[in-house]
Protein backbone atom coordinates (compact mmCIF):
# COMPACT_ATOMS: atom_id res chain seq x y z
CA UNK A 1 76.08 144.57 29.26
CA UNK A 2 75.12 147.89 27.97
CA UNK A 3 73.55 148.63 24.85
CA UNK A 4 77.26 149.49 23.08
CA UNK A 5 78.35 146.25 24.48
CA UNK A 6 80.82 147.54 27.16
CA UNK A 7 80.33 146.26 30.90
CA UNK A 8 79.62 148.84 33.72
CA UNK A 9 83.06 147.79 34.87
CA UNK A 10 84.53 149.04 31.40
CA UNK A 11 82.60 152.15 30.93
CA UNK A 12 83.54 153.24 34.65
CA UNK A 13 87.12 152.69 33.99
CA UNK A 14 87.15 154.61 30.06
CA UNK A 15 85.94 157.30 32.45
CA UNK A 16 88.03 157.26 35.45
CA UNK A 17 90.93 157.02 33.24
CA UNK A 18 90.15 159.90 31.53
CA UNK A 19 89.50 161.74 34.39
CA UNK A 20 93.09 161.24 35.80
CA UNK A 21 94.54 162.02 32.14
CA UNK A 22 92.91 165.28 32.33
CA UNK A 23 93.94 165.91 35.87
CA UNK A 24 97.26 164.70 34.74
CA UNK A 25 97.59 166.81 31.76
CA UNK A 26 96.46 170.46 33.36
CA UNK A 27 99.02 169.74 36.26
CA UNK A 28 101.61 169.15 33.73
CA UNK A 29 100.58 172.51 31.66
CA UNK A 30 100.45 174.66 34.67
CA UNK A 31 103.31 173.28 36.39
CA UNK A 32 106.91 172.56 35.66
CA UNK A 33 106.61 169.47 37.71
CA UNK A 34 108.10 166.01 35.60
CA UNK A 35 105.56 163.44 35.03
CA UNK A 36 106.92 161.44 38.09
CA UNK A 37 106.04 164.15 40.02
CA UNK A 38 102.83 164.55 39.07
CA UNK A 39 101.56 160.87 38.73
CA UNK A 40 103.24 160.18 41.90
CA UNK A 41 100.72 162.90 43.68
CA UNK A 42 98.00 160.93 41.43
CA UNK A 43 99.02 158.03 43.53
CA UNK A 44 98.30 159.91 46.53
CA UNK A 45 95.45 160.77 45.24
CA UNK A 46 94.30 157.82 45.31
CA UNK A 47 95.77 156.53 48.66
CA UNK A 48 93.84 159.45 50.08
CA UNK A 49 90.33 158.59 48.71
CA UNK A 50 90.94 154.99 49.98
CA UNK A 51 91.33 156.27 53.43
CA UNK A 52 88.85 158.26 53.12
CA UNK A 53 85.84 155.63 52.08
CA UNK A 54 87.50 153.12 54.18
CA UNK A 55 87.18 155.05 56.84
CA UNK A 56 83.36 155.65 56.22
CA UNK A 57 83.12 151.91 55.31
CA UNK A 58 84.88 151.00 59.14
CA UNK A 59 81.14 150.93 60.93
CA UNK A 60 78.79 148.24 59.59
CA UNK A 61 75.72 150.82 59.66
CA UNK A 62 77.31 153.34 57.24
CA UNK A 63 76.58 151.38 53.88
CA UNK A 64 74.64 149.05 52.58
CA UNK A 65 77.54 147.64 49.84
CA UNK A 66 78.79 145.19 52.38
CA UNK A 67 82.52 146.11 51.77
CA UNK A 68 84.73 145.61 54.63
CA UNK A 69 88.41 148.01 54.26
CA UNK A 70 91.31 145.30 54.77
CA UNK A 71 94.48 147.96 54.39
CA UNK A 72 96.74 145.83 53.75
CA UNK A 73 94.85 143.37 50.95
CA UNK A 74 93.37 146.45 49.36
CA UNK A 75 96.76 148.39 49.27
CA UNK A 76 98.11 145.47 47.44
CA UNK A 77 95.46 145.23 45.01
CA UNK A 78 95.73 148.59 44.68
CA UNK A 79 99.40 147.99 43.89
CA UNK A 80 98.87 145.02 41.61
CA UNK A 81 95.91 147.11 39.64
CA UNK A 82 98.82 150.07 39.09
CA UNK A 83 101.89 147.28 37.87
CA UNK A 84 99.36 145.48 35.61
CA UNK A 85 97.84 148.74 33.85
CA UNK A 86 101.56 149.70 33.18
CA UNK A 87 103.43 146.52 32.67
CA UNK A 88 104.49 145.73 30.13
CA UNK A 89 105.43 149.10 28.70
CA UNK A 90 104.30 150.55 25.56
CA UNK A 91 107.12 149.66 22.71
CA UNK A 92 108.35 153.14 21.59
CA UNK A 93 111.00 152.19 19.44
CA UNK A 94 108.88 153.10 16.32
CA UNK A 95 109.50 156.78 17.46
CA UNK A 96 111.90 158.94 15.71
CA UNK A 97 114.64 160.15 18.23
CA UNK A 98 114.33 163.76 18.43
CA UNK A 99 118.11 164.69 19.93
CA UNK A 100 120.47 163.22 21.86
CA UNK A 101 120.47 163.29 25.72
């Protein structure tokens, strides 16, 4: 526990998270991609830097964390991670309806 009594584990993700909102929200002002778009690449994103580091992570030698890439478990956990951080979604009935579409 740190001193402001968040774990490591919730610090890291307060920051990560606001990391890919920032990303996030300069695509979406410079672009006139739709937020599909855009947090689809995010997904990418991250598929990408999982290849990448399991890739390093393939020879025993390269680190000393002990992590072993397993595609198909870590895909899925990277999956599970995604449906659980945006399932159930936020109730937005509260908001006024702005026009009709």
């Amino acid at each position: 526990m740190r001193d402001d009594g968040k774990s490591e584990e919730e610090t890291a993700r307060e920051k990560m998270r606001q990391a890919v909102l920032c990303a996030f929200c300069n695509i979406m002002q410079t672009t006139r991609l739709r937020p599909m778009t855009v947090l689809g690449l995010a997904a990418m994103a991250v598929g990408a830097i999982y290849k990448e580091v399991a890739t390093v992570h393939r020879h025993a030698d390269t680190c000393p964390c002990g992590w072993e890439p397993r595609a198909d478990n870590d895909v899925e956990a990277l999956q599970t991670a995604i449906a659980a951080a945006a399932w159930p979604p936020t109730d937005l009935r509260w908001l006024k309806v702005a026009g009709k579409a």
